[in-house]
C-alpha atoms as a PDB file:
ATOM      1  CA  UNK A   1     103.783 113.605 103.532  1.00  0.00           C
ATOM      2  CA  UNK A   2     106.313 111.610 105.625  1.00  0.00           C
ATOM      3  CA  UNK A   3     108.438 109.396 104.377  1.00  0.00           C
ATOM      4  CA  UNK A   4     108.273 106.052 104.827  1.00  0.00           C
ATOM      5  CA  UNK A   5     111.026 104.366 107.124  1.00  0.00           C
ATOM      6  CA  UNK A   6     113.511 102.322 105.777  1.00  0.00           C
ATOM      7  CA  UNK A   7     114.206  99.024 107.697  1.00  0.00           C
ATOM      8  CA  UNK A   8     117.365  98.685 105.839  1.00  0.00           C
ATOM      9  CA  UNK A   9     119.208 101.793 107.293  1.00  0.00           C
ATOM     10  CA  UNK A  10     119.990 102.737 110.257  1.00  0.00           C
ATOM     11  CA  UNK A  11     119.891 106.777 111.450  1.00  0.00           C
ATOM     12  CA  UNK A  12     123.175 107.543 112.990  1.00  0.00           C
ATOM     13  CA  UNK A  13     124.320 110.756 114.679  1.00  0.00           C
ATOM     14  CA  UNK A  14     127.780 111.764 115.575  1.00  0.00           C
ATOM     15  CA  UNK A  15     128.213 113.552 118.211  1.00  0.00           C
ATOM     16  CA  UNK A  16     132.098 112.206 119.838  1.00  0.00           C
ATOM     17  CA  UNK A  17     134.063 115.014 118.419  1.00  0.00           C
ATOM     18  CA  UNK A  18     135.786 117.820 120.647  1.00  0.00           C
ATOM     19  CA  UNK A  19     133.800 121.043 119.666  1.00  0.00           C
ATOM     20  CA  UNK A  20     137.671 122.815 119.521  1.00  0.00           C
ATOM     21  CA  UNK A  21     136.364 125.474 117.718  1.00  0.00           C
ATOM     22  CA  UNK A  22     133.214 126.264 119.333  1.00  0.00           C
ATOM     23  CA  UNK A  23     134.502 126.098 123.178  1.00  0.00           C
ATOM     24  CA  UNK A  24     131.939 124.219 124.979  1.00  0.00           C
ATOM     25  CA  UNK A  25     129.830 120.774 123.574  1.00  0.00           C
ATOM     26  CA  UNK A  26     128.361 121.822 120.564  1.00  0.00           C
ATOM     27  CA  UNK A  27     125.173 119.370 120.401  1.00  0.00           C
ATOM     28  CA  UNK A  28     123.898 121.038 123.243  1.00  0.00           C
ATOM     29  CA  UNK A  29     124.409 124.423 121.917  1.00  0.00           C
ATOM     30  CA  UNK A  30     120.775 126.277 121.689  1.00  0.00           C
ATOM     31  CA  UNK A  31     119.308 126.847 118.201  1.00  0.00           C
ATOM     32  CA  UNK A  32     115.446 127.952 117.984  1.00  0.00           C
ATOM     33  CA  UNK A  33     115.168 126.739 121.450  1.00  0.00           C
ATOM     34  CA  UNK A  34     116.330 123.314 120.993  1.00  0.00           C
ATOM     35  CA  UNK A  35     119.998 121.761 121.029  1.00  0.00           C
ATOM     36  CA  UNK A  36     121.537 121.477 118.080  1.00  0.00           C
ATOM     37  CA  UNK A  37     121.472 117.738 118.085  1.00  0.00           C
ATOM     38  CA  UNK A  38     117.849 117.407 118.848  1.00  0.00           C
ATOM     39  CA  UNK A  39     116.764 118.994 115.835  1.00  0.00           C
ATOM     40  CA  UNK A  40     119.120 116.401 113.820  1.00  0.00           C
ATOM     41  CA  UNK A  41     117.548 113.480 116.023  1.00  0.00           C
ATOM     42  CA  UNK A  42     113.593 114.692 115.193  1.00  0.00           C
ATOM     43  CA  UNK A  43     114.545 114.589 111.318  1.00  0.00           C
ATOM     44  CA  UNK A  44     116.115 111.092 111.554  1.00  0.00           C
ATOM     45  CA  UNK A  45     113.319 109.676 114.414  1.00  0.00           C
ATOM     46  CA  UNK A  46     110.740 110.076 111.581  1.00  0.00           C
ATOM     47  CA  UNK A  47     113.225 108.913 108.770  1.00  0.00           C
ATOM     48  CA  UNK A  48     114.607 105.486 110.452  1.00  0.00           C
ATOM     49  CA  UNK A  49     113.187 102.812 112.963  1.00  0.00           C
ATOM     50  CA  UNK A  50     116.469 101.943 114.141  1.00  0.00           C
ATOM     51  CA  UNK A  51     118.825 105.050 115.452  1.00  0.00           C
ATOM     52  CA  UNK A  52     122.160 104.975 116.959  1.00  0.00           C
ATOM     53  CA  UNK A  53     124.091 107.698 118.553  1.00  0.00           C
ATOM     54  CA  UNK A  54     128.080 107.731 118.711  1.00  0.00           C
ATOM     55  CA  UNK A  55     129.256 109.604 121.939  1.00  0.00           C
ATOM     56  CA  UNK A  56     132.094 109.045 123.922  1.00  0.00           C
ATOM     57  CA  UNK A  57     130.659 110.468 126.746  1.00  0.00           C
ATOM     58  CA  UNK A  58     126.717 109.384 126.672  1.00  0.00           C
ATOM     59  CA  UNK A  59     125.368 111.489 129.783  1.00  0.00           C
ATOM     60  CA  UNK A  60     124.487 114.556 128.210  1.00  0.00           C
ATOM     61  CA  UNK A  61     122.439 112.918 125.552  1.00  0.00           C
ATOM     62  CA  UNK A  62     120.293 110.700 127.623  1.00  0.00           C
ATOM     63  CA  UNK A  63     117.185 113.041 126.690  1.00  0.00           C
ATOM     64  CA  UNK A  64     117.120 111.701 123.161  1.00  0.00           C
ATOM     65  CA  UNK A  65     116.784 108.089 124.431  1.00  0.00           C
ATOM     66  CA  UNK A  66     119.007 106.874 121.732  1.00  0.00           C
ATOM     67  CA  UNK A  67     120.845 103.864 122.188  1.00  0.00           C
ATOM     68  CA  UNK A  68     124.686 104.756 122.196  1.00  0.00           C
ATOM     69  CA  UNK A  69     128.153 103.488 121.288  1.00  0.00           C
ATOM     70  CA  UNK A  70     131.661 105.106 122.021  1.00  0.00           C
ATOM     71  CA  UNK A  71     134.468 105.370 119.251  1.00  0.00           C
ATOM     72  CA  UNK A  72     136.837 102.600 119.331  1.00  0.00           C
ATOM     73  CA  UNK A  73     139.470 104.784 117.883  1.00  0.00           C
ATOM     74  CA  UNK A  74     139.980 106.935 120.683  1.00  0.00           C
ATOM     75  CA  UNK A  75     140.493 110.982 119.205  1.00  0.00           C
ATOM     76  CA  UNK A  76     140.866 109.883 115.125  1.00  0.00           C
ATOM     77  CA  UNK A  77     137.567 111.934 114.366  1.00  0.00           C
ATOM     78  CA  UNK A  78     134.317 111.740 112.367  1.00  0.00           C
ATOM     79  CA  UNK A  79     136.039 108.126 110.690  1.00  0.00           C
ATOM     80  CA  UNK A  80     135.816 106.550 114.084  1.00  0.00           C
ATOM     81  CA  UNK A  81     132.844 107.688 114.577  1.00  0.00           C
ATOM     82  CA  UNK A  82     131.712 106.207 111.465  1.00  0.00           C
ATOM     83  CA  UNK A  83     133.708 103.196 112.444  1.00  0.00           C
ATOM     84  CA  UNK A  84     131.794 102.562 115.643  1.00  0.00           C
ATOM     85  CA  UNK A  85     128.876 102.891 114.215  1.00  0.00           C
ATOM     86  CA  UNK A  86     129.123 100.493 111.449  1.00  0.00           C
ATOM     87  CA  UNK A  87     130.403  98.314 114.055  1.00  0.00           C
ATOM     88  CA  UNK A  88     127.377  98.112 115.761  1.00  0.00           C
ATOM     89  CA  UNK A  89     124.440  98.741 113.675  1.00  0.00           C
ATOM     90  CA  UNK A  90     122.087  95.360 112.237  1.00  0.00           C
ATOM     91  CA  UNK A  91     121.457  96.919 108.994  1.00  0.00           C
ATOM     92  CA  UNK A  92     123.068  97.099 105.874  1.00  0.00           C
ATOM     93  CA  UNK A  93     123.795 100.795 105.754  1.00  0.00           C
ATOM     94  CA  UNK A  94     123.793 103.493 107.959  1.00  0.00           C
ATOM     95  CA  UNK A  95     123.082 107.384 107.261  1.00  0.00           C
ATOM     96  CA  UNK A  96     125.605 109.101 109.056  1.00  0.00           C
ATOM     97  CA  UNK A  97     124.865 112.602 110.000  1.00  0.00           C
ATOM     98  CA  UNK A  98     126.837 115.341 112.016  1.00  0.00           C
ATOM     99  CA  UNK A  99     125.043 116.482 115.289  1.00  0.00           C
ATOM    100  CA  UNK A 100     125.788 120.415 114.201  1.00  0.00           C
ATOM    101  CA  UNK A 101     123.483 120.249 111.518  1.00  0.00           C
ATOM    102  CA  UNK A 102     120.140 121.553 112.457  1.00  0.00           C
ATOM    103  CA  UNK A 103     119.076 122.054 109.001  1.00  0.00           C
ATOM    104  CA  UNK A 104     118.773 118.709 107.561  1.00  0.00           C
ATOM    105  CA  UNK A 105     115.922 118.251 105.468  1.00  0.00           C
ATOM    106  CA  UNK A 106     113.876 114.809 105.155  1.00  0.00           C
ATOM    107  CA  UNK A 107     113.360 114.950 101.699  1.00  0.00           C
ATOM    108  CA  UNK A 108     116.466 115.280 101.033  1.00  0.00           C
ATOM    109  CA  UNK A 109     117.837 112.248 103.010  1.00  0.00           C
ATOM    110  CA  UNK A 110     114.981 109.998 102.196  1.00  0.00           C
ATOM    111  CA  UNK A 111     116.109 111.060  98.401  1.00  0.00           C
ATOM    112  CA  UNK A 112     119.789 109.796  99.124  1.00  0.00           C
ATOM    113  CA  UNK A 113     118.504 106.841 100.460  1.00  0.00           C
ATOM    114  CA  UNK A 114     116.611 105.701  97.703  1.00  0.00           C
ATOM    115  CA  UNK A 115     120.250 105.945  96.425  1.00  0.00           C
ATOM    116  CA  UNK A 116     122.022 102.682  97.717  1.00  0.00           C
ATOM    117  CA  UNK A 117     122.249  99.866  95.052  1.00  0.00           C
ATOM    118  CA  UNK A 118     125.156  98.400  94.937  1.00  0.00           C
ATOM    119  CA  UNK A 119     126.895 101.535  95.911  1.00  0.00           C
ATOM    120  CA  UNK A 120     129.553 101.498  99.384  1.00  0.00           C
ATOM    121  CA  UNK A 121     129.295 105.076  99.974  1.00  0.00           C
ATOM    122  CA  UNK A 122     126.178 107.279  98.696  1.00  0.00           C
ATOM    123  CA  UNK A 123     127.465 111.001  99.760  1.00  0.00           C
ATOM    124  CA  UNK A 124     126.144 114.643  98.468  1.00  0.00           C
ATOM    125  CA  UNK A 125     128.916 116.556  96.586  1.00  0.00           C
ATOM    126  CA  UNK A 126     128.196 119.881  95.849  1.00  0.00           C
ATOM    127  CA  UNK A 127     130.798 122.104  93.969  1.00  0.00           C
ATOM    128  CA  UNK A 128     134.089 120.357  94.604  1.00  0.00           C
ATOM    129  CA  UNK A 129     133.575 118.930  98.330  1.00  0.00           C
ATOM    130  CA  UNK A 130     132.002 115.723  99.329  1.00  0.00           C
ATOM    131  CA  UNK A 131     129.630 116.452 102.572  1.00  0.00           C
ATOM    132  CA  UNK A 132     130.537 112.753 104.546  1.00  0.00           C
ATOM    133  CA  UNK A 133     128.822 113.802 107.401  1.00  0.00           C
ATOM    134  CA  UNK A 134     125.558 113.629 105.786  1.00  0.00           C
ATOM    135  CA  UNK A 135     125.849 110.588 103.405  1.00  0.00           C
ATOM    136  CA  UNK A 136     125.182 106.848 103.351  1.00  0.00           C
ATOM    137  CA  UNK A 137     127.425 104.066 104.270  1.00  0.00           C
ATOM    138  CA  UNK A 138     127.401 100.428 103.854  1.00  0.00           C
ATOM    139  CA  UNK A 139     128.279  97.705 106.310  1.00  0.00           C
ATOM    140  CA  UNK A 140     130.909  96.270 104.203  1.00  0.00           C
ATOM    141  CA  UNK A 141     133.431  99.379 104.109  1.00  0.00           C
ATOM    142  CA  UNK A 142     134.168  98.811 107.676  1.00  0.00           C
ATOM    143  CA  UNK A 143     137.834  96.579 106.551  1.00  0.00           C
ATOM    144  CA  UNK A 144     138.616  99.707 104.625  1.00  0.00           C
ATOM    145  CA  UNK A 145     137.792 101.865 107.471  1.00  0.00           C
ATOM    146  CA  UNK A 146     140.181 100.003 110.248  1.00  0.00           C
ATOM    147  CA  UNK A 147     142.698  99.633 107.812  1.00  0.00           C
ATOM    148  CA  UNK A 148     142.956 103.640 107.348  1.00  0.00           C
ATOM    149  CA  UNK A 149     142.386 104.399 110.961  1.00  0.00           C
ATOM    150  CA  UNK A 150     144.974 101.623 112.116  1.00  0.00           C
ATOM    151  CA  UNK A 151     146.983 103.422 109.958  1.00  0.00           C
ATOM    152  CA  UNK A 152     146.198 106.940 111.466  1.00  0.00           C
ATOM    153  CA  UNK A 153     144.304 108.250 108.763  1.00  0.00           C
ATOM    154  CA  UNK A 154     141.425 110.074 110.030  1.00  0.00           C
ATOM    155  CA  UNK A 155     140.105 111.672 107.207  1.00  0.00           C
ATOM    156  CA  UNK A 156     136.562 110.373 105.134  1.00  0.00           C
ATOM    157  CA  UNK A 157     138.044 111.058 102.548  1.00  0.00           C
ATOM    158  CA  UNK A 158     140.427 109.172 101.745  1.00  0.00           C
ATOM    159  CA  UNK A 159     138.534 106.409 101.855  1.00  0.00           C
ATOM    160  CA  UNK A 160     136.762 106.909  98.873  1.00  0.00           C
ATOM    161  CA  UNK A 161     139.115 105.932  96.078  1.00  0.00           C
ATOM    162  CA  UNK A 162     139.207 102.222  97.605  1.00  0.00           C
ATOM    163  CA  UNK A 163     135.076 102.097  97.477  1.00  0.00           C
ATOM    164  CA  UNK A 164     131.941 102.415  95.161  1.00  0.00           C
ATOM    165  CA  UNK A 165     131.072 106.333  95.508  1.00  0.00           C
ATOM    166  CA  UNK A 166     127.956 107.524  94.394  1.00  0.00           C
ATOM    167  CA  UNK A 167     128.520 111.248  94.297  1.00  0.00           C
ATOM    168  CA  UNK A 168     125.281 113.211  94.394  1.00  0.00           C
ATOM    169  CA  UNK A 169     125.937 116.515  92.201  1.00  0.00           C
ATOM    170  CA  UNK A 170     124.768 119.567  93.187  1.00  0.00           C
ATOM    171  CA  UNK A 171     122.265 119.737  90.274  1.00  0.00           C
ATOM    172  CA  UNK A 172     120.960 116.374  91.473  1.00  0.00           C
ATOM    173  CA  UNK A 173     120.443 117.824  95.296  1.00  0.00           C
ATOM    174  CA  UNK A 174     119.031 121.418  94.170  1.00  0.00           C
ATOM    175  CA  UNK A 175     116.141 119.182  92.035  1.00  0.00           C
ATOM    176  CA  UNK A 176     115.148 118.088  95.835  1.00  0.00           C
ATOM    177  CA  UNK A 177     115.459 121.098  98.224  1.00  0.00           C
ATOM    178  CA  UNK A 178     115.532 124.542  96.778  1.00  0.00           C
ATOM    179  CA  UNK A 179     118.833 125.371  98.899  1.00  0.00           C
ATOM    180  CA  UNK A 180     122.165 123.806 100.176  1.00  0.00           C
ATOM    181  CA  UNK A 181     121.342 124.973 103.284  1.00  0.00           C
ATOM    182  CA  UNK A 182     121.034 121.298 105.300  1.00  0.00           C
ATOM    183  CA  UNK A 183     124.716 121.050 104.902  1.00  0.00           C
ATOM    184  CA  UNK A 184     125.195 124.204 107.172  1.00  0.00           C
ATOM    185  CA  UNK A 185     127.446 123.262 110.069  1.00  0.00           C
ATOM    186  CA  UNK A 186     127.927 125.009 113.182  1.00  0.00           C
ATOM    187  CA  UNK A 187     132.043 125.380 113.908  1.00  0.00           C
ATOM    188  CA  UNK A 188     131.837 128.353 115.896  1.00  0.00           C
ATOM    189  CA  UNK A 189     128.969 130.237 118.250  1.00  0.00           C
ATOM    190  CA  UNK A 190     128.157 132.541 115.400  1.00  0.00           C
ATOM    191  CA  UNK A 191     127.560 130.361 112.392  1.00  0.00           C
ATOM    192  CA  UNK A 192     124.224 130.614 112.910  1.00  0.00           C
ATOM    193  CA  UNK A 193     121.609 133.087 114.132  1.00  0.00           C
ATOM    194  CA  UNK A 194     120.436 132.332 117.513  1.00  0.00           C
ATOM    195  CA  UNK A 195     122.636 129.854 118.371  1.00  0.00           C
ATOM    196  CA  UNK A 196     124.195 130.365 122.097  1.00  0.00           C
ATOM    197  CA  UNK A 197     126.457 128.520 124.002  1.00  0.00           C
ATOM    198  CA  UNK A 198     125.665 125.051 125.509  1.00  0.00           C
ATOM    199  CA  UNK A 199     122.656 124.797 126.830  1.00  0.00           C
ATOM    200  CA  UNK A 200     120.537 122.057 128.617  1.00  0.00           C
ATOM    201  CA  UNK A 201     118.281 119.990 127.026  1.00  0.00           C
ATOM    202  CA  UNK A 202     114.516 120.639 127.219  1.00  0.00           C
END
């Protein structure tokens, strides 16, 4: 069954970083025939009435018909990215997802969302590692955002000791999906099998 959208949320990709690793723009890299962005896009188009997609450069995406936003933090990373899009969204939170992760499951992010309370940040951590770039965050950490990136701190992280955290445990996530696999990012051509270079969009 499909989940129901939540009004309260928006579905936010981030897809402004450099793609250092993997030589060419990422997002459009081809996984099972699709880019990997697009498969993070169909997940969150049934998940979220209201999407947003943070992209410096917004040509290349224009197949999604996503609204966009650039970082206002030119170069600081997945926190401006988060930045902008807190900036700009009309909800309360936003789920903030990376646009290398093809995996993502629905049930699990409609479980985080059910999450929010009176939490700032709701954010899977399995083992020892939070996984920020597939968590929940709320309108209201955005002063403790500027703050760190006007100071040049880039890193999620470190945002966390300053905010509510819900940490989702590992136990808590593998009573949901039967794997860890949706947090399986693609750094490099060969993380996954079947993914090729960039590719265009279909």
């Amino acid at each position: 069954m499909t989940p129901t959208p939540r009004d309260h949320i928006t579905g936010v990709i981030l897809a402004g970083g450099t793609s250092s690793r993997f030589g060419s723009n990422k997002a459009l890299a081809l996984y099972e025939g699709r880019p990997l962005i697009h498969h993070a896009a169909l997940v969150l188009e049934d998940l979220f009435r209201q999407r947003l997609l943070v992209a410096n450069h917004p040509d290349p995406y224009r197949f999604l018909d996503w609204p966009v936003v650039p970082d206002r933090f030119a170069g600081a990373g997945p926190l401006a990215g988060i930045h902008a899009a807190l900036s700009a969204i009309e909800t309360p939170y936003a789920f903030v997802l990376g646009c290398d992760m093809p995996l993502v499951k629905s049930a699990l992010i409609d479980f985080l969302c059910g999450l929010t309370g009176e939490w700032d940040v709701v954010v899977p951590w399995p083992g020892d590692r939070p996984e920020p770039l597939h968590a929940l965050y709320h309108r209201r950490v955005l002063p403790v955002i500027a703050a760190a990136l006007a100071a040049g701190h880039g890193k999620v992280g470190r945002i966390y000791a300053e905010l509510r955290v819900r940490r989702v445990t590992e136990a808590e996530l593998l009573a949901v999906v039967p794997d860890l696999t949706a947090f399986r990012n693609v750094n490099r051509p060969g993380d996954l099998p079947g993914v090729a270079g960039a590719g265009a969009h279909p």
